[in-house]
Protein backbone atom coordinates (compact mmCIF):
# COMPACT_ATOMS: atom_id res chain seq x y z
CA UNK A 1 0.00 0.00 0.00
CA UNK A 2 1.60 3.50 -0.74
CA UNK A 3 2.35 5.61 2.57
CA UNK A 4 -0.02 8.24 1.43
CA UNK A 5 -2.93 5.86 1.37
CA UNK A 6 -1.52 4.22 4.77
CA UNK A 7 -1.89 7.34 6.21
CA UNK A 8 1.83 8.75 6.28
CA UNK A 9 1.26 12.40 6.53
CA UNK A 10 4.88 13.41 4.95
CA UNK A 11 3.73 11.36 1.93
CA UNK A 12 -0.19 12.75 1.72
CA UNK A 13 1.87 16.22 1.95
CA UNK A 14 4.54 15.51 -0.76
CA UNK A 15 1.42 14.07 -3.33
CA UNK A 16 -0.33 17.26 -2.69
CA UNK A 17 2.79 19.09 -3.90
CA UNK A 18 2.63 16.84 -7.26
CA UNK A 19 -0.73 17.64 -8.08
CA UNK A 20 -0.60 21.27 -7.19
CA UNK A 21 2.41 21.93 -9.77
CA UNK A 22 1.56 19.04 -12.34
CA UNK A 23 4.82 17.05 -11.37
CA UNK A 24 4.53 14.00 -12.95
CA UNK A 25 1.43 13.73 -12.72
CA UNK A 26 -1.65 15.98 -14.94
CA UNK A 27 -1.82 18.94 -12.62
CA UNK A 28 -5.10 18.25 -10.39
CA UNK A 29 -5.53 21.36 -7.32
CA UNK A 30 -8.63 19.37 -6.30
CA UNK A 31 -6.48 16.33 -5.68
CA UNK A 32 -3.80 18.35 -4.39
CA UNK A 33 -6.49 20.01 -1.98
CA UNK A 34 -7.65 16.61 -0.89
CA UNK A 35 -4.07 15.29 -0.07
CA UNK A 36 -3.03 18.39 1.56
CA UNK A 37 -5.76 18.20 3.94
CA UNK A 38 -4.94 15.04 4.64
CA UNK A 39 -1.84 15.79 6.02
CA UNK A 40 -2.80 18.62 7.28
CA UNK A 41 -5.35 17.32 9.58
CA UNK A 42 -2.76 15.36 11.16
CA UNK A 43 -1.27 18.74 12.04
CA UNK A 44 1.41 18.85 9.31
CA UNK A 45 1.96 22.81 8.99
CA UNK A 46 3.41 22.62 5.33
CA UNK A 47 0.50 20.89 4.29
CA UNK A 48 -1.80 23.84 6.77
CA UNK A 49 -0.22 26.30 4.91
CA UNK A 50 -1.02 24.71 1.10
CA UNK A 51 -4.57 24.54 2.06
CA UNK A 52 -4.54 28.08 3.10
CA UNK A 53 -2.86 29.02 -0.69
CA UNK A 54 -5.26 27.27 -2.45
CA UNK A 55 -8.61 28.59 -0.48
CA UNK A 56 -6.70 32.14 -0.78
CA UNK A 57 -6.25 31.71 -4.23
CA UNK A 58 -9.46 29.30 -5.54
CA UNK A 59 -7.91 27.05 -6.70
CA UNK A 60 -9.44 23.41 -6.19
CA UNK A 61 -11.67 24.73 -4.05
CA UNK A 62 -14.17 27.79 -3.69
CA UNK A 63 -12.04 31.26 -2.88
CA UNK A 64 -12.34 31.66 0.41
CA UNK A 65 -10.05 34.01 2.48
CA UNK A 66 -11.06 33.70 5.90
CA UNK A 67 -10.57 29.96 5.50
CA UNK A 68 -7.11 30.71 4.06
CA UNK A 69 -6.43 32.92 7.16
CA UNK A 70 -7.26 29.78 9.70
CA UNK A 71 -5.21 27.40 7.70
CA UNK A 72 -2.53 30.08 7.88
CA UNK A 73 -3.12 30.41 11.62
CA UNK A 74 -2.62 26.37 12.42
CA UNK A 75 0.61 26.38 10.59
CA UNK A 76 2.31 29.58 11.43
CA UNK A 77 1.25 28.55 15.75
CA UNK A 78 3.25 25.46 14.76
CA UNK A 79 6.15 28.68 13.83
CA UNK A 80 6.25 27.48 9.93
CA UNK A 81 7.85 30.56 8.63
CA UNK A 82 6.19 30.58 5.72
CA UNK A 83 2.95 30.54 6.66
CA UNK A 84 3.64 33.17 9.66
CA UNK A 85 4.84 35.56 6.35
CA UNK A 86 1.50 34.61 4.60
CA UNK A 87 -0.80 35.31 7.98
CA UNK A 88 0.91 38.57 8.29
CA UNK A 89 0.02 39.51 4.68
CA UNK A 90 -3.31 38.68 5.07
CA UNK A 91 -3.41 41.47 8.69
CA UNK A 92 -1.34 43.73 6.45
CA UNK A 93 -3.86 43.75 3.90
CA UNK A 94 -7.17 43.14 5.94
CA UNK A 95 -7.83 40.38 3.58
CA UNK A 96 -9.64 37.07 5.32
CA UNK A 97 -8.75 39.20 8.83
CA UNK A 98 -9.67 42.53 10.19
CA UNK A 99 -6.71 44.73 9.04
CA UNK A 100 -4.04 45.18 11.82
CA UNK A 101 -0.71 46.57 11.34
CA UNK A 102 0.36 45.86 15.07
CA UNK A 103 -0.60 42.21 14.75
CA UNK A 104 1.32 41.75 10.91
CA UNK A 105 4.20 43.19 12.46
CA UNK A 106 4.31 40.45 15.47
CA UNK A 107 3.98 37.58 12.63
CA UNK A 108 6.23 39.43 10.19
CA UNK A 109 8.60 39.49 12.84
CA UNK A 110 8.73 36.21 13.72
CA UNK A 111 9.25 34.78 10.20
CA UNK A 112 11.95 37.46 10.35
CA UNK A 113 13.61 35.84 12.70
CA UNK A 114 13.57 32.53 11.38
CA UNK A 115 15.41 34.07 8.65
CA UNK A 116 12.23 34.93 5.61
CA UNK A 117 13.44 36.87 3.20
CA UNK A 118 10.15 38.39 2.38
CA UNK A 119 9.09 38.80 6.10
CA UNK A 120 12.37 40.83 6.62
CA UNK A 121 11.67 43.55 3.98
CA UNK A 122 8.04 43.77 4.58
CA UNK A 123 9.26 44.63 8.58
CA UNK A 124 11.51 46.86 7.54
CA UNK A 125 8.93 48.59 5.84
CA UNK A 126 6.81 49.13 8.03
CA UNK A 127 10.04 50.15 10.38
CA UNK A 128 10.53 52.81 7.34
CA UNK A 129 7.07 54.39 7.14
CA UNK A 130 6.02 53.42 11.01
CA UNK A 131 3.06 51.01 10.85
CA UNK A 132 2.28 48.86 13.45
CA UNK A 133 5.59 49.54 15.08
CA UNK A 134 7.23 53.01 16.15
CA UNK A 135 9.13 54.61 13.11
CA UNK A 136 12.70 53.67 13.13
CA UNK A 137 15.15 53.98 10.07
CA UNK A 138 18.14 52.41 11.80
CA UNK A 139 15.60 49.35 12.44
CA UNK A 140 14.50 49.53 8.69
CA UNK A 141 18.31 49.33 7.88
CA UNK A 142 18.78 46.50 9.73
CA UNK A 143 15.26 44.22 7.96
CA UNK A 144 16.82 45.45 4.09
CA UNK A 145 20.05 44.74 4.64
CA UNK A 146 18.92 40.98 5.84
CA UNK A 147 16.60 40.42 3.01
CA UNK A 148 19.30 42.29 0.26
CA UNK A 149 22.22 39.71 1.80
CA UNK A 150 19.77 36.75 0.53
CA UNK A 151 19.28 38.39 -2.77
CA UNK A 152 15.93 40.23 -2.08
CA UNK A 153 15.49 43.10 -4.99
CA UNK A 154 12.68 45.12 -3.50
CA UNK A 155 15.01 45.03 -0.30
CA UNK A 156 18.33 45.53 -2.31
CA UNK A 157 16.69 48.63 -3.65
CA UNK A 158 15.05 50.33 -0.31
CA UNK A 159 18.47 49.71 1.48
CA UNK A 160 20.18 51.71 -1.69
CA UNK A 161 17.41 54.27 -0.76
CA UNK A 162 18.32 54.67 2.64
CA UNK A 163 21.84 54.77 1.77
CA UNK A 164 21.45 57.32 -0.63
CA UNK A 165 19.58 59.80 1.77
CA UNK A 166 21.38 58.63 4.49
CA UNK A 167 18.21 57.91 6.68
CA UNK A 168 19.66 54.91 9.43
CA UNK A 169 22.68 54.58 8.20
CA UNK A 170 25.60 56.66 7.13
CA UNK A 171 24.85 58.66 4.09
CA UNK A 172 26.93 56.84 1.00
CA UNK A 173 26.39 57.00 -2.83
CA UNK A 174 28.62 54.70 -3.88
CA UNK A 175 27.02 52.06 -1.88
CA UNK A 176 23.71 52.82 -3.01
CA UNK A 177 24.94 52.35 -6.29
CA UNK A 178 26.03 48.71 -5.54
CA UNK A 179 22.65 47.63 -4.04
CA UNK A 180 21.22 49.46 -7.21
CA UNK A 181 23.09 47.69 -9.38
CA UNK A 182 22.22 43.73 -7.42
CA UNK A 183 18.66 44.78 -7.99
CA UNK A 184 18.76 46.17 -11.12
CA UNK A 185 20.58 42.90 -12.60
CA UNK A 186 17.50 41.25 -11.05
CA UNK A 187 15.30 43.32 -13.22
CA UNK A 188 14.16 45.41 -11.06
CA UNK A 189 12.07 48.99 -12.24
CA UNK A 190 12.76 51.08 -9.01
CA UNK A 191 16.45 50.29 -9.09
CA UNK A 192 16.85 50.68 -13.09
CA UNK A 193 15.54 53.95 -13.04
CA UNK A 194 17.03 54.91 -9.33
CA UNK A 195 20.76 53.87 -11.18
CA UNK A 196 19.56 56.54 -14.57
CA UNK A 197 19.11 59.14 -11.96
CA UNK A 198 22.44 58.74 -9.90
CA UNK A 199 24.11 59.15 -13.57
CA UNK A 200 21.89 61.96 -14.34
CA UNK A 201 23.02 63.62 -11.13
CA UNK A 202 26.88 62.35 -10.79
CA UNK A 203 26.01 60.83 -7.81
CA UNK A 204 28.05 57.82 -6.73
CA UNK A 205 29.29 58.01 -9.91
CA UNK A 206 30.86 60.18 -12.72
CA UNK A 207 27.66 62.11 -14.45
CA UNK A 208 26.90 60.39 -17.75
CA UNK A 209 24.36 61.36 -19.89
CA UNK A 210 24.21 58.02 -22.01
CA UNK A 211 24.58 56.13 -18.88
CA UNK A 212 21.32 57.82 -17.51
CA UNK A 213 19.15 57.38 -20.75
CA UNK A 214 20.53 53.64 -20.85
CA UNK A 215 19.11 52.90 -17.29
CA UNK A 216 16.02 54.91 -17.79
CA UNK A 217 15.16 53.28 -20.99
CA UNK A 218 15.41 49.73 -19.21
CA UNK A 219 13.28 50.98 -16.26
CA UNK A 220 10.84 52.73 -18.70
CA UNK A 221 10.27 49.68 -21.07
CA UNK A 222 9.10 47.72 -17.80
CA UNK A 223 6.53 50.61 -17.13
CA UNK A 224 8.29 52.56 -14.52
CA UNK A 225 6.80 56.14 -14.70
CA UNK A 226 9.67 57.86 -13.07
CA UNK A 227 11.95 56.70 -15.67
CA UNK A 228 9.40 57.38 -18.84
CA UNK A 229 8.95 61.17 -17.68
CA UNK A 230 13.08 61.35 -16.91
CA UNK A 231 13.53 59.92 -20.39
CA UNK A 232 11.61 62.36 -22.10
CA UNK A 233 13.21 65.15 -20.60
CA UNK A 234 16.32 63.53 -21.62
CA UNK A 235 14.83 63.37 -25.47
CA UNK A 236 13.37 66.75 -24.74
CA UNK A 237 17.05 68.37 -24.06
CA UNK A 238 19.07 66.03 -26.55
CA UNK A 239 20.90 65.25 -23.12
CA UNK A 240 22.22 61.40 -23.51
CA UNK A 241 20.03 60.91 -26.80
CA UNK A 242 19.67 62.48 -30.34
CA UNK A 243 16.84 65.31 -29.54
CA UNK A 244 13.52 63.89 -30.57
CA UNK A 245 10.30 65.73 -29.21
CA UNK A 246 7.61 62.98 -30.31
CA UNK A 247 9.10 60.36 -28.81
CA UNK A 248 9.52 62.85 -25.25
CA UNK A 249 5.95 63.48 -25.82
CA UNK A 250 5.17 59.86 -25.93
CA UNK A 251 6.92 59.08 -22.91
CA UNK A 252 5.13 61.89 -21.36
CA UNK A 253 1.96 60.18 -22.24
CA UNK A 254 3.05 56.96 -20.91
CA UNK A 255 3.69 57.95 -17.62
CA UNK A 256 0.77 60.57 -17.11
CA UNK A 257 -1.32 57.78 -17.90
CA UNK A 258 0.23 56.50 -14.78
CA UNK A 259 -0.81 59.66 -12.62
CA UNK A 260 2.60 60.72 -12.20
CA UNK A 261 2.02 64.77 -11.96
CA UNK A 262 5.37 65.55 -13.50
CA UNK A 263 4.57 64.43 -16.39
CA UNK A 264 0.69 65.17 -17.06
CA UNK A 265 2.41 68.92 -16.55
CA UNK A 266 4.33 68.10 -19.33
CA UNK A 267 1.78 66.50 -21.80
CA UNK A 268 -0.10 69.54 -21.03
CA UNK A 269 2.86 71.73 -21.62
CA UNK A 270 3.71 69.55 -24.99
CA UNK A 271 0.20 70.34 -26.13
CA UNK A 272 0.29 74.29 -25.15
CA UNK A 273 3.55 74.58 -27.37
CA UNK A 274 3.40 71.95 -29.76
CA UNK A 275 5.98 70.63 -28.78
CA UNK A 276 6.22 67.24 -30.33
CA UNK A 277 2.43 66.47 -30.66
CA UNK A 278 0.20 69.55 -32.70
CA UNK A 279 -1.17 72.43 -30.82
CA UNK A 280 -4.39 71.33 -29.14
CA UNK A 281 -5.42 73.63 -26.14
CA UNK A 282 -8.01 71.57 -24.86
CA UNK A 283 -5.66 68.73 -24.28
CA UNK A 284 -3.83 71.26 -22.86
CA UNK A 285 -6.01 72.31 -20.27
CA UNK A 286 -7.32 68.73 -19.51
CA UNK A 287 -3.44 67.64 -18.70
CA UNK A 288 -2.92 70.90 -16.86
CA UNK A 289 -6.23 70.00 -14.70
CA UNK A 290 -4.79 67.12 -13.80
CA UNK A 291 -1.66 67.93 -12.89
CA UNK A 292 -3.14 70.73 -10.94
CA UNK A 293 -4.96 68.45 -9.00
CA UNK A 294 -2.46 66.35 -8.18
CA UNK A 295 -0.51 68.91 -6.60
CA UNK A 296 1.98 70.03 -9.35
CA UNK A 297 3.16 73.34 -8.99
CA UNK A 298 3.45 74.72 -11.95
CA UNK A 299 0.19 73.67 -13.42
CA UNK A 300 -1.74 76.76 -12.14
CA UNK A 301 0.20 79.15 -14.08
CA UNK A 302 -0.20 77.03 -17.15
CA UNK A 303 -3.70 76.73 -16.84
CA UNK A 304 -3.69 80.85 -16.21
CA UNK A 305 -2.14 81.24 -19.56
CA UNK A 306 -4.36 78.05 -21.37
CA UNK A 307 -7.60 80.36 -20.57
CA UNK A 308 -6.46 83.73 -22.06
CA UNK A 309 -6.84 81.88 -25.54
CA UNK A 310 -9.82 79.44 -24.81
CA UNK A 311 -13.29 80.23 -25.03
CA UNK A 312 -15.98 78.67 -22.52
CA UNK A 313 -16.98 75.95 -24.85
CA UNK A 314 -13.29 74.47 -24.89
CA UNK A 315 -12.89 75.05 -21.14
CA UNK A 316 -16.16 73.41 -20.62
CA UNK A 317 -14.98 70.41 -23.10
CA UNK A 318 -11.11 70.17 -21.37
CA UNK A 319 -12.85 69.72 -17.94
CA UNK A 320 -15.14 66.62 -19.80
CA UNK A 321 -11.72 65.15 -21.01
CA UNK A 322 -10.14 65.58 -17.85
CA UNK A 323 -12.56 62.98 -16.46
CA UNK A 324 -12.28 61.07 -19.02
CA UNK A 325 -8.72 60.95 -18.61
CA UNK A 326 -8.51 60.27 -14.99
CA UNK A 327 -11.47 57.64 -15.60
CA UNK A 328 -9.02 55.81 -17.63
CA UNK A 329 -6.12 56.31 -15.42
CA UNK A 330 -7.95 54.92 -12.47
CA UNK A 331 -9.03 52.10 -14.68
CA UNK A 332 -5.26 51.31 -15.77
CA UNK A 333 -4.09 51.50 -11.85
């Protein structure tokens, strides 16, 4: 008889893990489910924590979060790491729980401890903005630089933020650069574009133009809006690139179709001057509304200046494309 028919709990577990990822066998998450709970009512806490993926996720079985959050629960009181990370998610988010930051913090902490990589950036997070524990940026430090040693690349990246601004730890470009750089090799958008602007700006390294528009064209092509509006500014100037308005104007697009203020400013500027796209004041305005209301700065004087030329009916149809705008912003985010 095979040990997970005999009962053998290690067995029912490692069957579950077959039919979950289709290892050898047709992938089956019902199966899996049924093996997995199995084990898992014999108090394995691997197998717990499977049964709360698949309810969190619906597979196999009917989505179901608060069920997730139990299964969680069973495994991370038996102090399975993983599933003390995936219970602390679930307070982080108020997903399956009542949201508590106090409470994700206690269970992010002790998967921290235990040495999860995830756990330890998402405490030193909430070190870094002060949820559910006191702010602290020496204690933020401390959670990156754990989770960057074990090749973390949202954690490789914060800890080359702190470095750079020299919050927690002593202020140092050139080792900013080098966490950067581990999490931009990774792929990572923040980093890419965070490596553009320490070229841009000579910091941590010699200033270099092409450098910058290399880094910010990686970073942009994975979406990052930071990088799309620094890259058009970079096309805008001819700084690092052959001058080329239309595509600045398109980058502009892409990332105020992100929100980012910055560059709705800029659309809206573009569209006031003509600069790479044709004159069109009520795109103008609409941009400038936008970035108004987002807080840019500039955008009141530009919209000032928009309405000495405009008559009512364009204002009136500028302020129906800004909603339409933000409508499909909101619906992209």
């Amino acid at each position: 008889m095979p040990l997970s028919e005999s009962g053998d709990k290690w067995a029912q577990y490692a069957l579950g893990v077959l039919y979950d990822h289709g290892r050898g066998v047709e992938q089956d998450h019902e199966e899996a489910m049924r093996w997995y709970l199995a084990a898992a009512d014999q108090g394995d806490a691997m197998a717990q924590n499977n049964v709360g993926t698949l309810y969190e996720a619906g597979d196999g079985v009917k989505q179901d979060h608060e069920e997730a959050a139990r299964w969680y629960r069973l495994a991370a009181e038996q102090g399975y790491d993983t599933a003390q990370f995936n219970l602390a998610v679930m307070y982080d988010n108020g997903t399956g729980v009542a949201g508590n930051p106090v409470e994700a913090a206690v269970w992010y902490r002790l998967a921290a401890e235990q040495g999860h990589r995830g756990a330890q950036y998402n405490l030193g997070q909430m070190y870094d903005e002060g949820q559910g524990v006191a702010q602290d940026h020496a204690e933020a430090v401390k959670w990156y630089h754990l989770a960057a040693e074990q090749g973390e690349p949202d954690a490789q990246c914060s800890l080359g933020v702190k470095l750079h601004e020299g919050l927690g730890v002593a202020q140092d470009d050139g080792e900013a650069m080098r966490w950067y750089r581990l999490a931009a090799e990774q792929g990572h958008g923040g980093a890419l574009c965070n490596l553009g602007i320490m070229y841009d700006f000579g910091q941590g390294a010699d200033k270099d133009d092409g450098e910058a528009a290399r880094w910010y064209r990686l970073a942009a092509e994975q979406g990052n809006a930071k990088a799309q509006f620094n890259l058009g500014n970079m096309y805008r100037d001819g700084q690092g690139v052959a001058e080329d308005t239309k595509e600045s104007a398109r980058l502009y697009r892409l990332a105020a179709g992100q929100g980012d203020e910055s560059a709705q400013y800029a659309m809206g500027y573009a569209f006031a001057e003509g600069l790479g796209v044709e004159r069109d004041l009520v795109q103008a305005r609409a941009w400038g509304l936008l970035a108004a209301e987002s807080g840019d700065e500039d955008a009141p004087n530009l919209l000032e200046n928009l309405a000495r030329e405009m008559n009512l009916d364009q204002i009136a149809e500028a302020e129906r494309l800004a909603v339409d705008l933000q409508a499909e912003i909101e619906d992209a985010g």
